[in-house]
Protein backbone atom coordinates (compact mmCIF):
# COMPACT_ATOMS: atom_id res chain seq x y z
CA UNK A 1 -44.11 -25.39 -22.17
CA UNK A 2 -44.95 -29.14 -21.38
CA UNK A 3 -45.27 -27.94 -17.79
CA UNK A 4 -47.52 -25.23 -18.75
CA UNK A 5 -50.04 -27.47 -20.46
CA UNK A 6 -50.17 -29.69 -18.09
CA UNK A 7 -50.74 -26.91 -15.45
CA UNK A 8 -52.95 -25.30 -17.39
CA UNK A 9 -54.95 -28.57 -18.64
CA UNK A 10 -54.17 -31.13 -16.11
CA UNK A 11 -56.78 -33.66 -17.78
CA UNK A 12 -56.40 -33.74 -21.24
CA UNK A 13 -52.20 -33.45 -20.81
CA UNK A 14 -52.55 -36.23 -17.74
CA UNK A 15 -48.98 -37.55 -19.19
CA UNK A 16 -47.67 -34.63 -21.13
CA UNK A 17 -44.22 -35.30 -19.66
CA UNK A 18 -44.67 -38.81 -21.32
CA UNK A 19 -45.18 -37.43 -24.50
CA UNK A 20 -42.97 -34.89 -24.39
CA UNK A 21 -40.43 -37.42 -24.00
CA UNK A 22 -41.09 -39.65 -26.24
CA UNK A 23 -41.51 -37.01 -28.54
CA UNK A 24 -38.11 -35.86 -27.85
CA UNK A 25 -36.83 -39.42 -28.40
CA UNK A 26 -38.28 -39.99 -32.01
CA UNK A 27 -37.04 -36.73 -33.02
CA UNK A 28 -33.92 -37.43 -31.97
CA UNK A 29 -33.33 -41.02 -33.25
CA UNK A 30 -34.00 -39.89 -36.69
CA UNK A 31 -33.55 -36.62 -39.38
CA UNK A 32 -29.88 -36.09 -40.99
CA UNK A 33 -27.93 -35.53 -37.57
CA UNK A 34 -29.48 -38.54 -34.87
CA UNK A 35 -27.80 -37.90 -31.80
CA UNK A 36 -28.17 -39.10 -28.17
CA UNK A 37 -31.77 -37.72 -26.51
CA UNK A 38 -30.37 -37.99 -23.09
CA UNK A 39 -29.52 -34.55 -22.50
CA UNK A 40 -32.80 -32.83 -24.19
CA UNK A 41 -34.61 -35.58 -21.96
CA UNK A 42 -32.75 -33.98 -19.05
CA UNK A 43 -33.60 -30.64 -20.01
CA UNK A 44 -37.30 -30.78 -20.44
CA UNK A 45 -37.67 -33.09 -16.73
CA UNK A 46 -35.87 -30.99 -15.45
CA UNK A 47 -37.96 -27.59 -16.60
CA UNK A 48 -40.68 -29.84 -16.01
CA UNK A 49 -40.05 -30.42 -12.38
CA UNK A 50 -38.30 -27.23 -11.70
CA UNK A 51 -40.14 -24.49 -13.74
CA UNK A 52 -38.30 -22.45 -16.79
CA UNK A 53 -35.32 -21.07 -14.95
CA UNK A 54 -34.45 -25.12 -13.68
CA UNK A 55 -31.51 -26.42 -14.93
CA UNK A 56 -30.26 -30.44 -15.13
CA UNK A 57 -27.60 -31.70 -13.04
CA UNK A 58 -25.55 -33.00 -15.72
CA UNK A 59 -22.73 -30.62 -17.08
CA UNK A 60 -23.17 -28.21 -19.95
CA UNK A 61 -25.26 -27.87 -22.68
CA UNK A 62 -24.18 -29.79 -25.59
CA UNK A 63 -20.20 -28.88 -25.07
CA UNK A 64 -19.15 -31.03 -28.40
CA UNK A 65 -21.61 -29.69 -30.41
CA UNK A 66 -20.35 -28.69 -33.72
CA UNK A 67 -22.73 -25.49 -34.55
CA UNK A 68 -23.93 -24.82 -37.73
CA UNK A 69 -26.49 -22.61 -37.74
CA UNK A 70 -26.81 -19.03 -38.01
CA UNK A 71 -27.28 -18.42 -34.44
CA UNK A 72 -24.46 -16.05 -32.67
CA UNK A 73 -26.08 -15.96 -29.47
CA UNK A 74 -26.56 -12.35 -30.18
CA UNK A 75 -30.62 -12.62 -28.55
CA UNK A 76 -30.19 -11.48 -25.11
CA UNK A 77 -34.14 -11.90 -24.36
CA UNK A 78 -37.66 -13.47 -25.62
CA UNK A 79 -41.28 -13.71 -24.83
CA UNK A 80 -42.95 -17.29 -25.11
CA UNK A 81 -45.62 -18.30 -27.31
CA UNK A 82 -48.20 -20.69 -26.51
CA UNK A 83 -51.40 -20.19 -28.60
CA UNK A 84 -53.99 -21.30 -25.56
CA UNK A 85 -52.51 -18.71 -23.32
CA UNK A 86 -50.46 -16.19 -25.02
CA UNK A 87 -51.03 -16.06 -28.65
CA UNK A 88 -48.04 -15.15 -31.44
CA UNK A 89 -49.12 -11.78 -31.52
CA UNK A 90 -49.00 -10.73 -28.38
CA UNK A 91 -45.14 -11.58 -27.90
CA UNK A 92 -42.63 -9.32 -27.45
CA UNK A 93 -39.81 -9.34 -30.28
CA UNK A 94 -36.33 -10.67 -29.52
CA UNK A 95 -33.70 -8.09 -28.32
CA UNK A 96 -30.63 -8.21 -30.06
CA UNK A 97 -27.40 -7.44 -28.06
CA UNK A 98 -25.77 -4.35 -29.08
CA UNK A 99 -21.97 -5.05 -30.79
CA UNK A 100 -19.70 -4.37 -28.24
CA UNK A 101 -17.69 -0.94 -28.77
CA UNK A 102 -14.12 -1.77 -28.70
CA UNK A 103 -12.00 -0.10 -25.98
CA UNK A 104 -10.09 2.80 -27.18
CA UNK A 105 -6.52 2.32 -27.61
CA UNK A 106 -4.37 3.02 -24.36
CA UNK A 107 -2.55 6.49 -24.92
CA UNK A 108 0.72 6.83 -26.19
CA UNK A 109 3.37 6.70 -22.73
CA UNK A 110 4.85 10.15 -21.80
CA UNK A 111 7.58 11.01 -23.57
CA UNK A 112 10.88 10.89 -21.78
CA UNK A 113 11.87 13.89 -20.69
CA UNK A 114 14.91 15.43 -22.73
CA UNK A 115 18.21 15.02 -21.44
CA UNK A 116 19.41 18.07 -19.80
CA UNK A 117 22.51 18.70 -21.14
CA UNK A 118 25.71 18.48 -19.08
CA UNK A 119 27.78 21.84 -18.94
CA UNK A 120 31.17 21.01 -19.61
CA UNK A 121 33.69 22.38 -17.71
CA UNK A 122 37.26 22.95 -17.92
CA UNK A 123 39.81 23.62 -14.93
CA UNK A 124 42.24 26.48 -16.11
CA UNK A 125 46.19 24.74 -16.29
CA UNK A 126 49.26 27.38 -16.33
CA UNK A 127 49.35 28.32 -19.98
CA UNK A 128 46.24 28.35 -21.10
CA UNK A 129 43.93 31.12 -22.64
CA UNK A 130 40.71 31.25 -23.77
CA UNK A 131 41.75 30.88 -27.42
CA UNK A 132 43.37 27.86 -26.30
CA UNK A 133 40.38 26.39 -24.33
CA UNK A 134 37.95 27.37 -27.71
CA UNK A 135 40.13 25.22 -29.47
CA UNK A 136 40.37 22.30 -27.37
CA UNK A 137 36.36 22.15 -26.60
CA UNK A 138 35.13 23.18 -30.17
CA UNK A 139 38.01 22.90 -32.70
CA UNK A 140 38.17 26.70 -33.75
CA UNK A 141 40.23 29.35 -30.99
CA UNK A 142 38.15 32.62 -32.74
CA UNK A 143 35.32 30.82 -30.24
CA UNK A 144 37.00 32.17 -27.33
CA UNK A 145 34.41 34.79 -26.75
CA UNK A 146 31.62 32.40 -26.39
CA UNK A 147 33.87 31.02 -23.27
CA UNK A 148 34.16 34.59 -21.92
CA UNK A 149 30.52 35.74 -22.05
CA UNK A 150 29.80 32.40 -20.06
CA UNK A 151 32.26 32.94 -17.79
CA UNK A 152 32.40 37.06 -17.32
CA UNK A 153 31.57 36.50 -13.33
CA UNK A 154 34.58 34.05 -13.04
CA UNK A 155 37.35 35.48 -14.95
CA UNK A 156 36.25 39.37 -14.54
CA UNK A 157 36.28 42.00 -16.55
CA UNK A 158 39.57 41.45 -18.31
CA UNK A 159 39.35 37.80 -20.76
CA UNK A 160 43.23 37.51 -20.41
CA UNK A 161 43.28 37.14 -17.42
CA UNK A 162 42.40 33.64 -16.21
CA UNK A 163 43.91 31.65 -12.98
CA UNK A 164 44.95 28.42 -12.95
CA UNK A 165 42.66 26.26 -10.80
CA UNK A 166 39.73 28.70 -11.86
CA UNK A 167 36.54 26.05 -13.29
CA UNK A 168 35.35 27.72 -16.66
CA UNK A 169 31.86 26.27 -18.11
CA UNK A 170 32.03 25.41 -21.45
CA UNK A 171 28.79 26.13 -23.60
């Protein structure tokens, strides 16, 4: 703004980086939080010198600065006022930043696919029967049948007689 008047009015603001400074420097040195006018000074010479979108050379803008004020940073954008030129009610409102929308959880992983369940198997021994088999595998021989309707291509139409060496799946 201090470069603006003095573009605009080069006579009457002659040394309106001056004042600006000084300006700067009484403000600073007094009120309920006096603080060092170094880096407002650099600020304003350097928009001064370097137009608005100048920047100083130091580092940061006030990085230990304990904020207090209401100010989120939400305003993303704003119009200047300066009454000789552009008058208050010609500027443009402030836009607020939308809240970001959180990102949506990440879905659930695949299940695992279910274990496909091993056939057992049992290799016939002299001696054994069906009835025998039933009892090992499920602990009652009147299960026999569920052997033989497994196993009807292996053993044949008769369930009595089964081989030794013959391999009988066990459901």
């Amino acid at each position: 703004m201090v470069r603006l008047c003095h573009d605009e009015f080069p006579v009457k603001f002659a040394l309106a980086l001056q004042m600006a400074e000084k300006l700067i420097q009484a403000y600073k040195s007094m009120g309920a939080h006096p603080e060092n006018a170094a880096l407002p000074l650099a600020w304003v010479r350097a928009t001064y010198n370097g137009g608005p979108s100048a920047v100083p050379s130091g580092t940061g803008n006030r990085p230990k600065c304990k904020c207090s004020c209401p100010c989120k940073g939400s305003i993303t954008n704003w119009d200047y006022v300066w009454e000789p030129v552009k008058p208050r009610i010609l500027a443009k409102p402030p836009v607020i930043k939308p809240k970001p929308v959180p990102a949506p959880p990440p879905p659930p992983p695949n299940p695992a696919p279910a274990p496909t369940p091993t056939a057992a198997t049992h290799k016939v021994v002299f001696g054994d029967t069906l009835s025998k088999i039933a009892a090992k595998h499920y602990g009652n021989s009147a299960l026999w049948q569920k052997i033989y309707q497994a196993n009807k291509a292996v053993i044949g139409p008769n369930p009595n007689l089964i081989k030794p060496g013959q391999v009988l799946a066990i459901p």
